[in-house]
Each structure stands twice: as C-alpha cells, then as structure tokens.
C-alpha atoms as a PDB file:
ATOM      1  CA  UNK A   1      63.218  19.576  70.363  1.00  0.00           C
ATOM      2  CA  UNK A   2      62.057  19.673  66.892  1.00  0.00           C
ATOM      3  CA  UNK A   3      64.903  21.337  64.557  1.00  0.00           C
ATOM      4  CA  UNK A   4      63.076  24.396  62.358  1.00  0.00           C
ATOM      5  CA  UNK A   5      66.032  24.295  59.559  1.00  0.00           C
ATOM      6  CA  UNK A   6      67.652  21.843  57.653  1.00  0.00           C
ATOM      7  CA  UNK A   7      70.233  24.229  56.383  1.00  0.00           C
ATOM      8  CA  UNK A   8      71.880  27.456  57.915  1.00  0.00           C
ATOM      9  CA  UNK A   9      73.475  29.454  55.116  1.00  0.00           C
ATOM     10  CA  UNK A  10      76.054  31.639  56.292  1.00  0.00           C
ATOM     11  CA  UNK A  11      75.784  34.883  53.942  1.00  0.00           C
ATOM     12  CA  UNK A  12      73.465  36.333  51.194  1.00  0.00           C
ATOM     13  CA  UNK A  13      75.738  37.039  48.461  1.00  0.00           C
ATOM     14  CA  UNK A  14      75.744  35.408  44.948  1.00  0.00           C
ATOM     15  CA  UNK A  15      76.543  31.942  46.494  1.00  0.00           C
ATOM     16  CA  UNK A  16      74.569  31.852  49.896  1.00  0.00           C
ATOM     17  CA  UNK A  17      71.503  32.774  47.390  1.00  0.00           C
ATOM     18  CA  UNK A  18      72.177  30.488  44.709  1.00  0.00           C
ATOM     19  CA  UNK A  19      72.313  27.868  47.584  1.00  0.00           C
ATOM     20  CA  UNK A  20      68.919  29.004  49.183  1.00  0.00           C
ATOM     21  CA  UNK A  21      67.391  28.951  45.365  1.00  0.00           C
ATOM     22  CA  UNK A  22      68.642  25.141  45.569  1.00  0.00           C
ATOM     23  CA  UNK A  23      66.977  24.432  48.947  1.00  0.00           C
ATOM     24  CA  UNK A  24      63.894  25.640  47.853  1.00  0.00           C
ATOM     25  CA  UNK A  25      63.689  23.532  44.901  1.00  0.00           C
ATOM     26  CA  UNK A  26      64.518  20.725  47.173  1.00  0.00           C
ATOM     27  CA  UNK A  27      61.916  22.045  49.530  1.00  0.00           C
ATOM     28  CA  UNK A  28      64.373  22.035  52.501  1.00  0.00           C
ATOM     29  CA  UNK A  29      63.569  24.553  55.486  1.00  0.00           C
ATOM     30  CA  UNK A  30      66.984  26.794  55.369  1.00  0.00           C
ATOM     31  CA  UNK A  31      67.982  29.488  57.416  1.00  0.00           C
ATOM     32  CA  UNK A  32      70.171  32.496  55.940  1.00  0.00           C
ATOM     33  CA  UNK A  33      72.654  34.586  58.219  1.00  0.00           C
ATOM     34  CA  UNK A  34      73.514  37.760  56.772  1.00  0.00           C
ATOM     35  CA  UNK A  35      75.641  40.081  58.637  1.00  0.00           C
ATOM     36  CA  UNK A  36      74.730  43.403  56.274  1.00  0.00           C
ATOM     37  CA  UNK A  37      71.080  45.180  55.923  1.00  0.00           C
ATOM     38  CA  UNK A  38      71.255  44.070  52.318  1.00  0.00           C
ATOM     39  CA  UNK A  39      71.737  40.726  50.237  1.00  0.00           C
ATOM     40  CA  UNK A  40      73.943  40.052  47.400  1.00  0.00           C
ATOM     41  CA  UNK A  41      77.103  41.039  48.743  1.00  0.00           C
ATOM     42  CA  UNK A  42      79.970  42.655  46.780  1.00  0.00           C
ATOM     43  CA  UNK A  43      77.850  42.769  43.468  1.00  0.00           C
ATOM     44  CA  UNK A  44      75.227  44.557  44.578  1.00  0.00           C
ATOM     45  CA  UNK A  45      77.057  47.138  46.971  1.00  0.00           C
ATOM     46  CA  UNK A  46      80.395  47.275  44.771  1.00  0.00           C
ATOM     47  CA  UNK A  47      79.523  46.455  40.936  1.00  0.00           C
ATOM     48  CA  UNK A  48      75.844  46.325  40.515  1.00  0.00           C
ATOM     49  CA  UNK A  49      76.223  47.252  36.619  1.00  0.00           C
ATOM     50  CA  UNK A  50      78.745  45.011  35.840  1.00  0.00           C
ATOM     51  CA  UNK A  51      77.749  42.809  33.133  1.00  0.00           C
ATOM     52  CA  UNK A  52      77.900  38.736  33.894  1.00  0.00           C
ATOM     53  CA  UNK A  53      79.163  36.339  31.158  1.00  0.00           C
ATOM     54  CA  UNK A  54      80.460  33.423  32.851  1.00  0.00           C
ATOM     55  CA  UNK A  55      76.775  31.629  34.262  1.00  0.00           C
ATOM     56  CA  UNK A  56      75.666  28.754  32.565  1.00  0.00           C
ATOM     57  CA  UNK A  57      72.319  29.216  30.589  1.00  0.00           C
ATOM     58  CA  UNK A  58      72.631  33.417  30.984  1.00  0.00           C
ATOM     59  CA  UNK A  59      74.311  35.028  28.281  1.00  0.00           C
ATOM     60  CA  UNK A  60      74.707  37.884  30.074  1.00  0.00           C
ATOM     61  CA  UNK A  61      72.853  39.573  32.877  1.00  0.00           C
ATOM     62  CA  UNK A  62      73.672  42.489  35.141  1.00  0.00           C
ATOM     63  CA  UNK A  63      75.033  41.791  38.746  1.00  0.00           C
ATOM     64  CA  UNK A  64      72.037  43.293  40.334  1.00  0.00           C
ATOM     65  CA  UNK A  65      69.590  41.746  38.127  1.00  0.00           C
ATOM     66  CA  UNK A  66      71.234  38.339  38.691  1.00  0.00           C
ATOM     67  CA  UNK A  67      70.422  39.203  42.513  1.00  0.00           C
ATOM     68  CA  UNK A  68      66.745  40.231  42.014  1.00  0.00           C
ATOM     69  CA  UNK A  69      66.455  36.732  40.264  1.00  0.00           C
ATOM     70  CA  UNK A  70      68.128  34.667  43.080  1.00  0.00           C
END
C-alpha cells in the first residue's frame, strides 16, 4: 500500500502550522491532526490581539494575523 503522507503533524497551533508552511515549500504530502474545530491554538482562542515581537523578519504582527498568514 502506497503511503498518502509523508508527514503527520500532530496539532494546528503556531508550531504544527509553521511546520505544514515548511512541508509545503518542500512539497511534502503532510497530514495535520487537530483535536479542536479551530487552528492556531492558544493564540487564537486565548490572546488573538496580543502583539508578536520575537519572529525573525516580523517586527511585529498580531497573534491572529500571524495565524491567517501560516
């Protein structure tokens, strides 16, 4: 049997995202397992104004922009 993914990410939140964004630029099939209705995890659900400094190459950027762009 022919495997469909390459990848299984376990999570969407800032990291499991960031890794899919990789995998696509690698053009690797990748799966993502997300146990919520929603992506992005604690920034979008718990802080989705808070301001983000620490990102190399973003200034700043909201959490839930930062999302949208993963």
């Amino acid at each position: 049997m022919e495997n469909l993914h390459n990848i299984i990410i376990i999570g969407a939140g800032p990291i499991g995202l960031y890794f899919a964004s990789k995998c696509e630029e690698k053009n690797l099939n990748y799966l993502i397992l997300e146990g919520s209705d929603s992506f992005g995890g604690q920034l979008t659900r718990l802080y989705p104004e808070k301001q983000i400094v620490d990102i190399p190459g973003i200034e700043s950027i909201k959490s839930a922009d930062f999302i949208e762009e993963l």
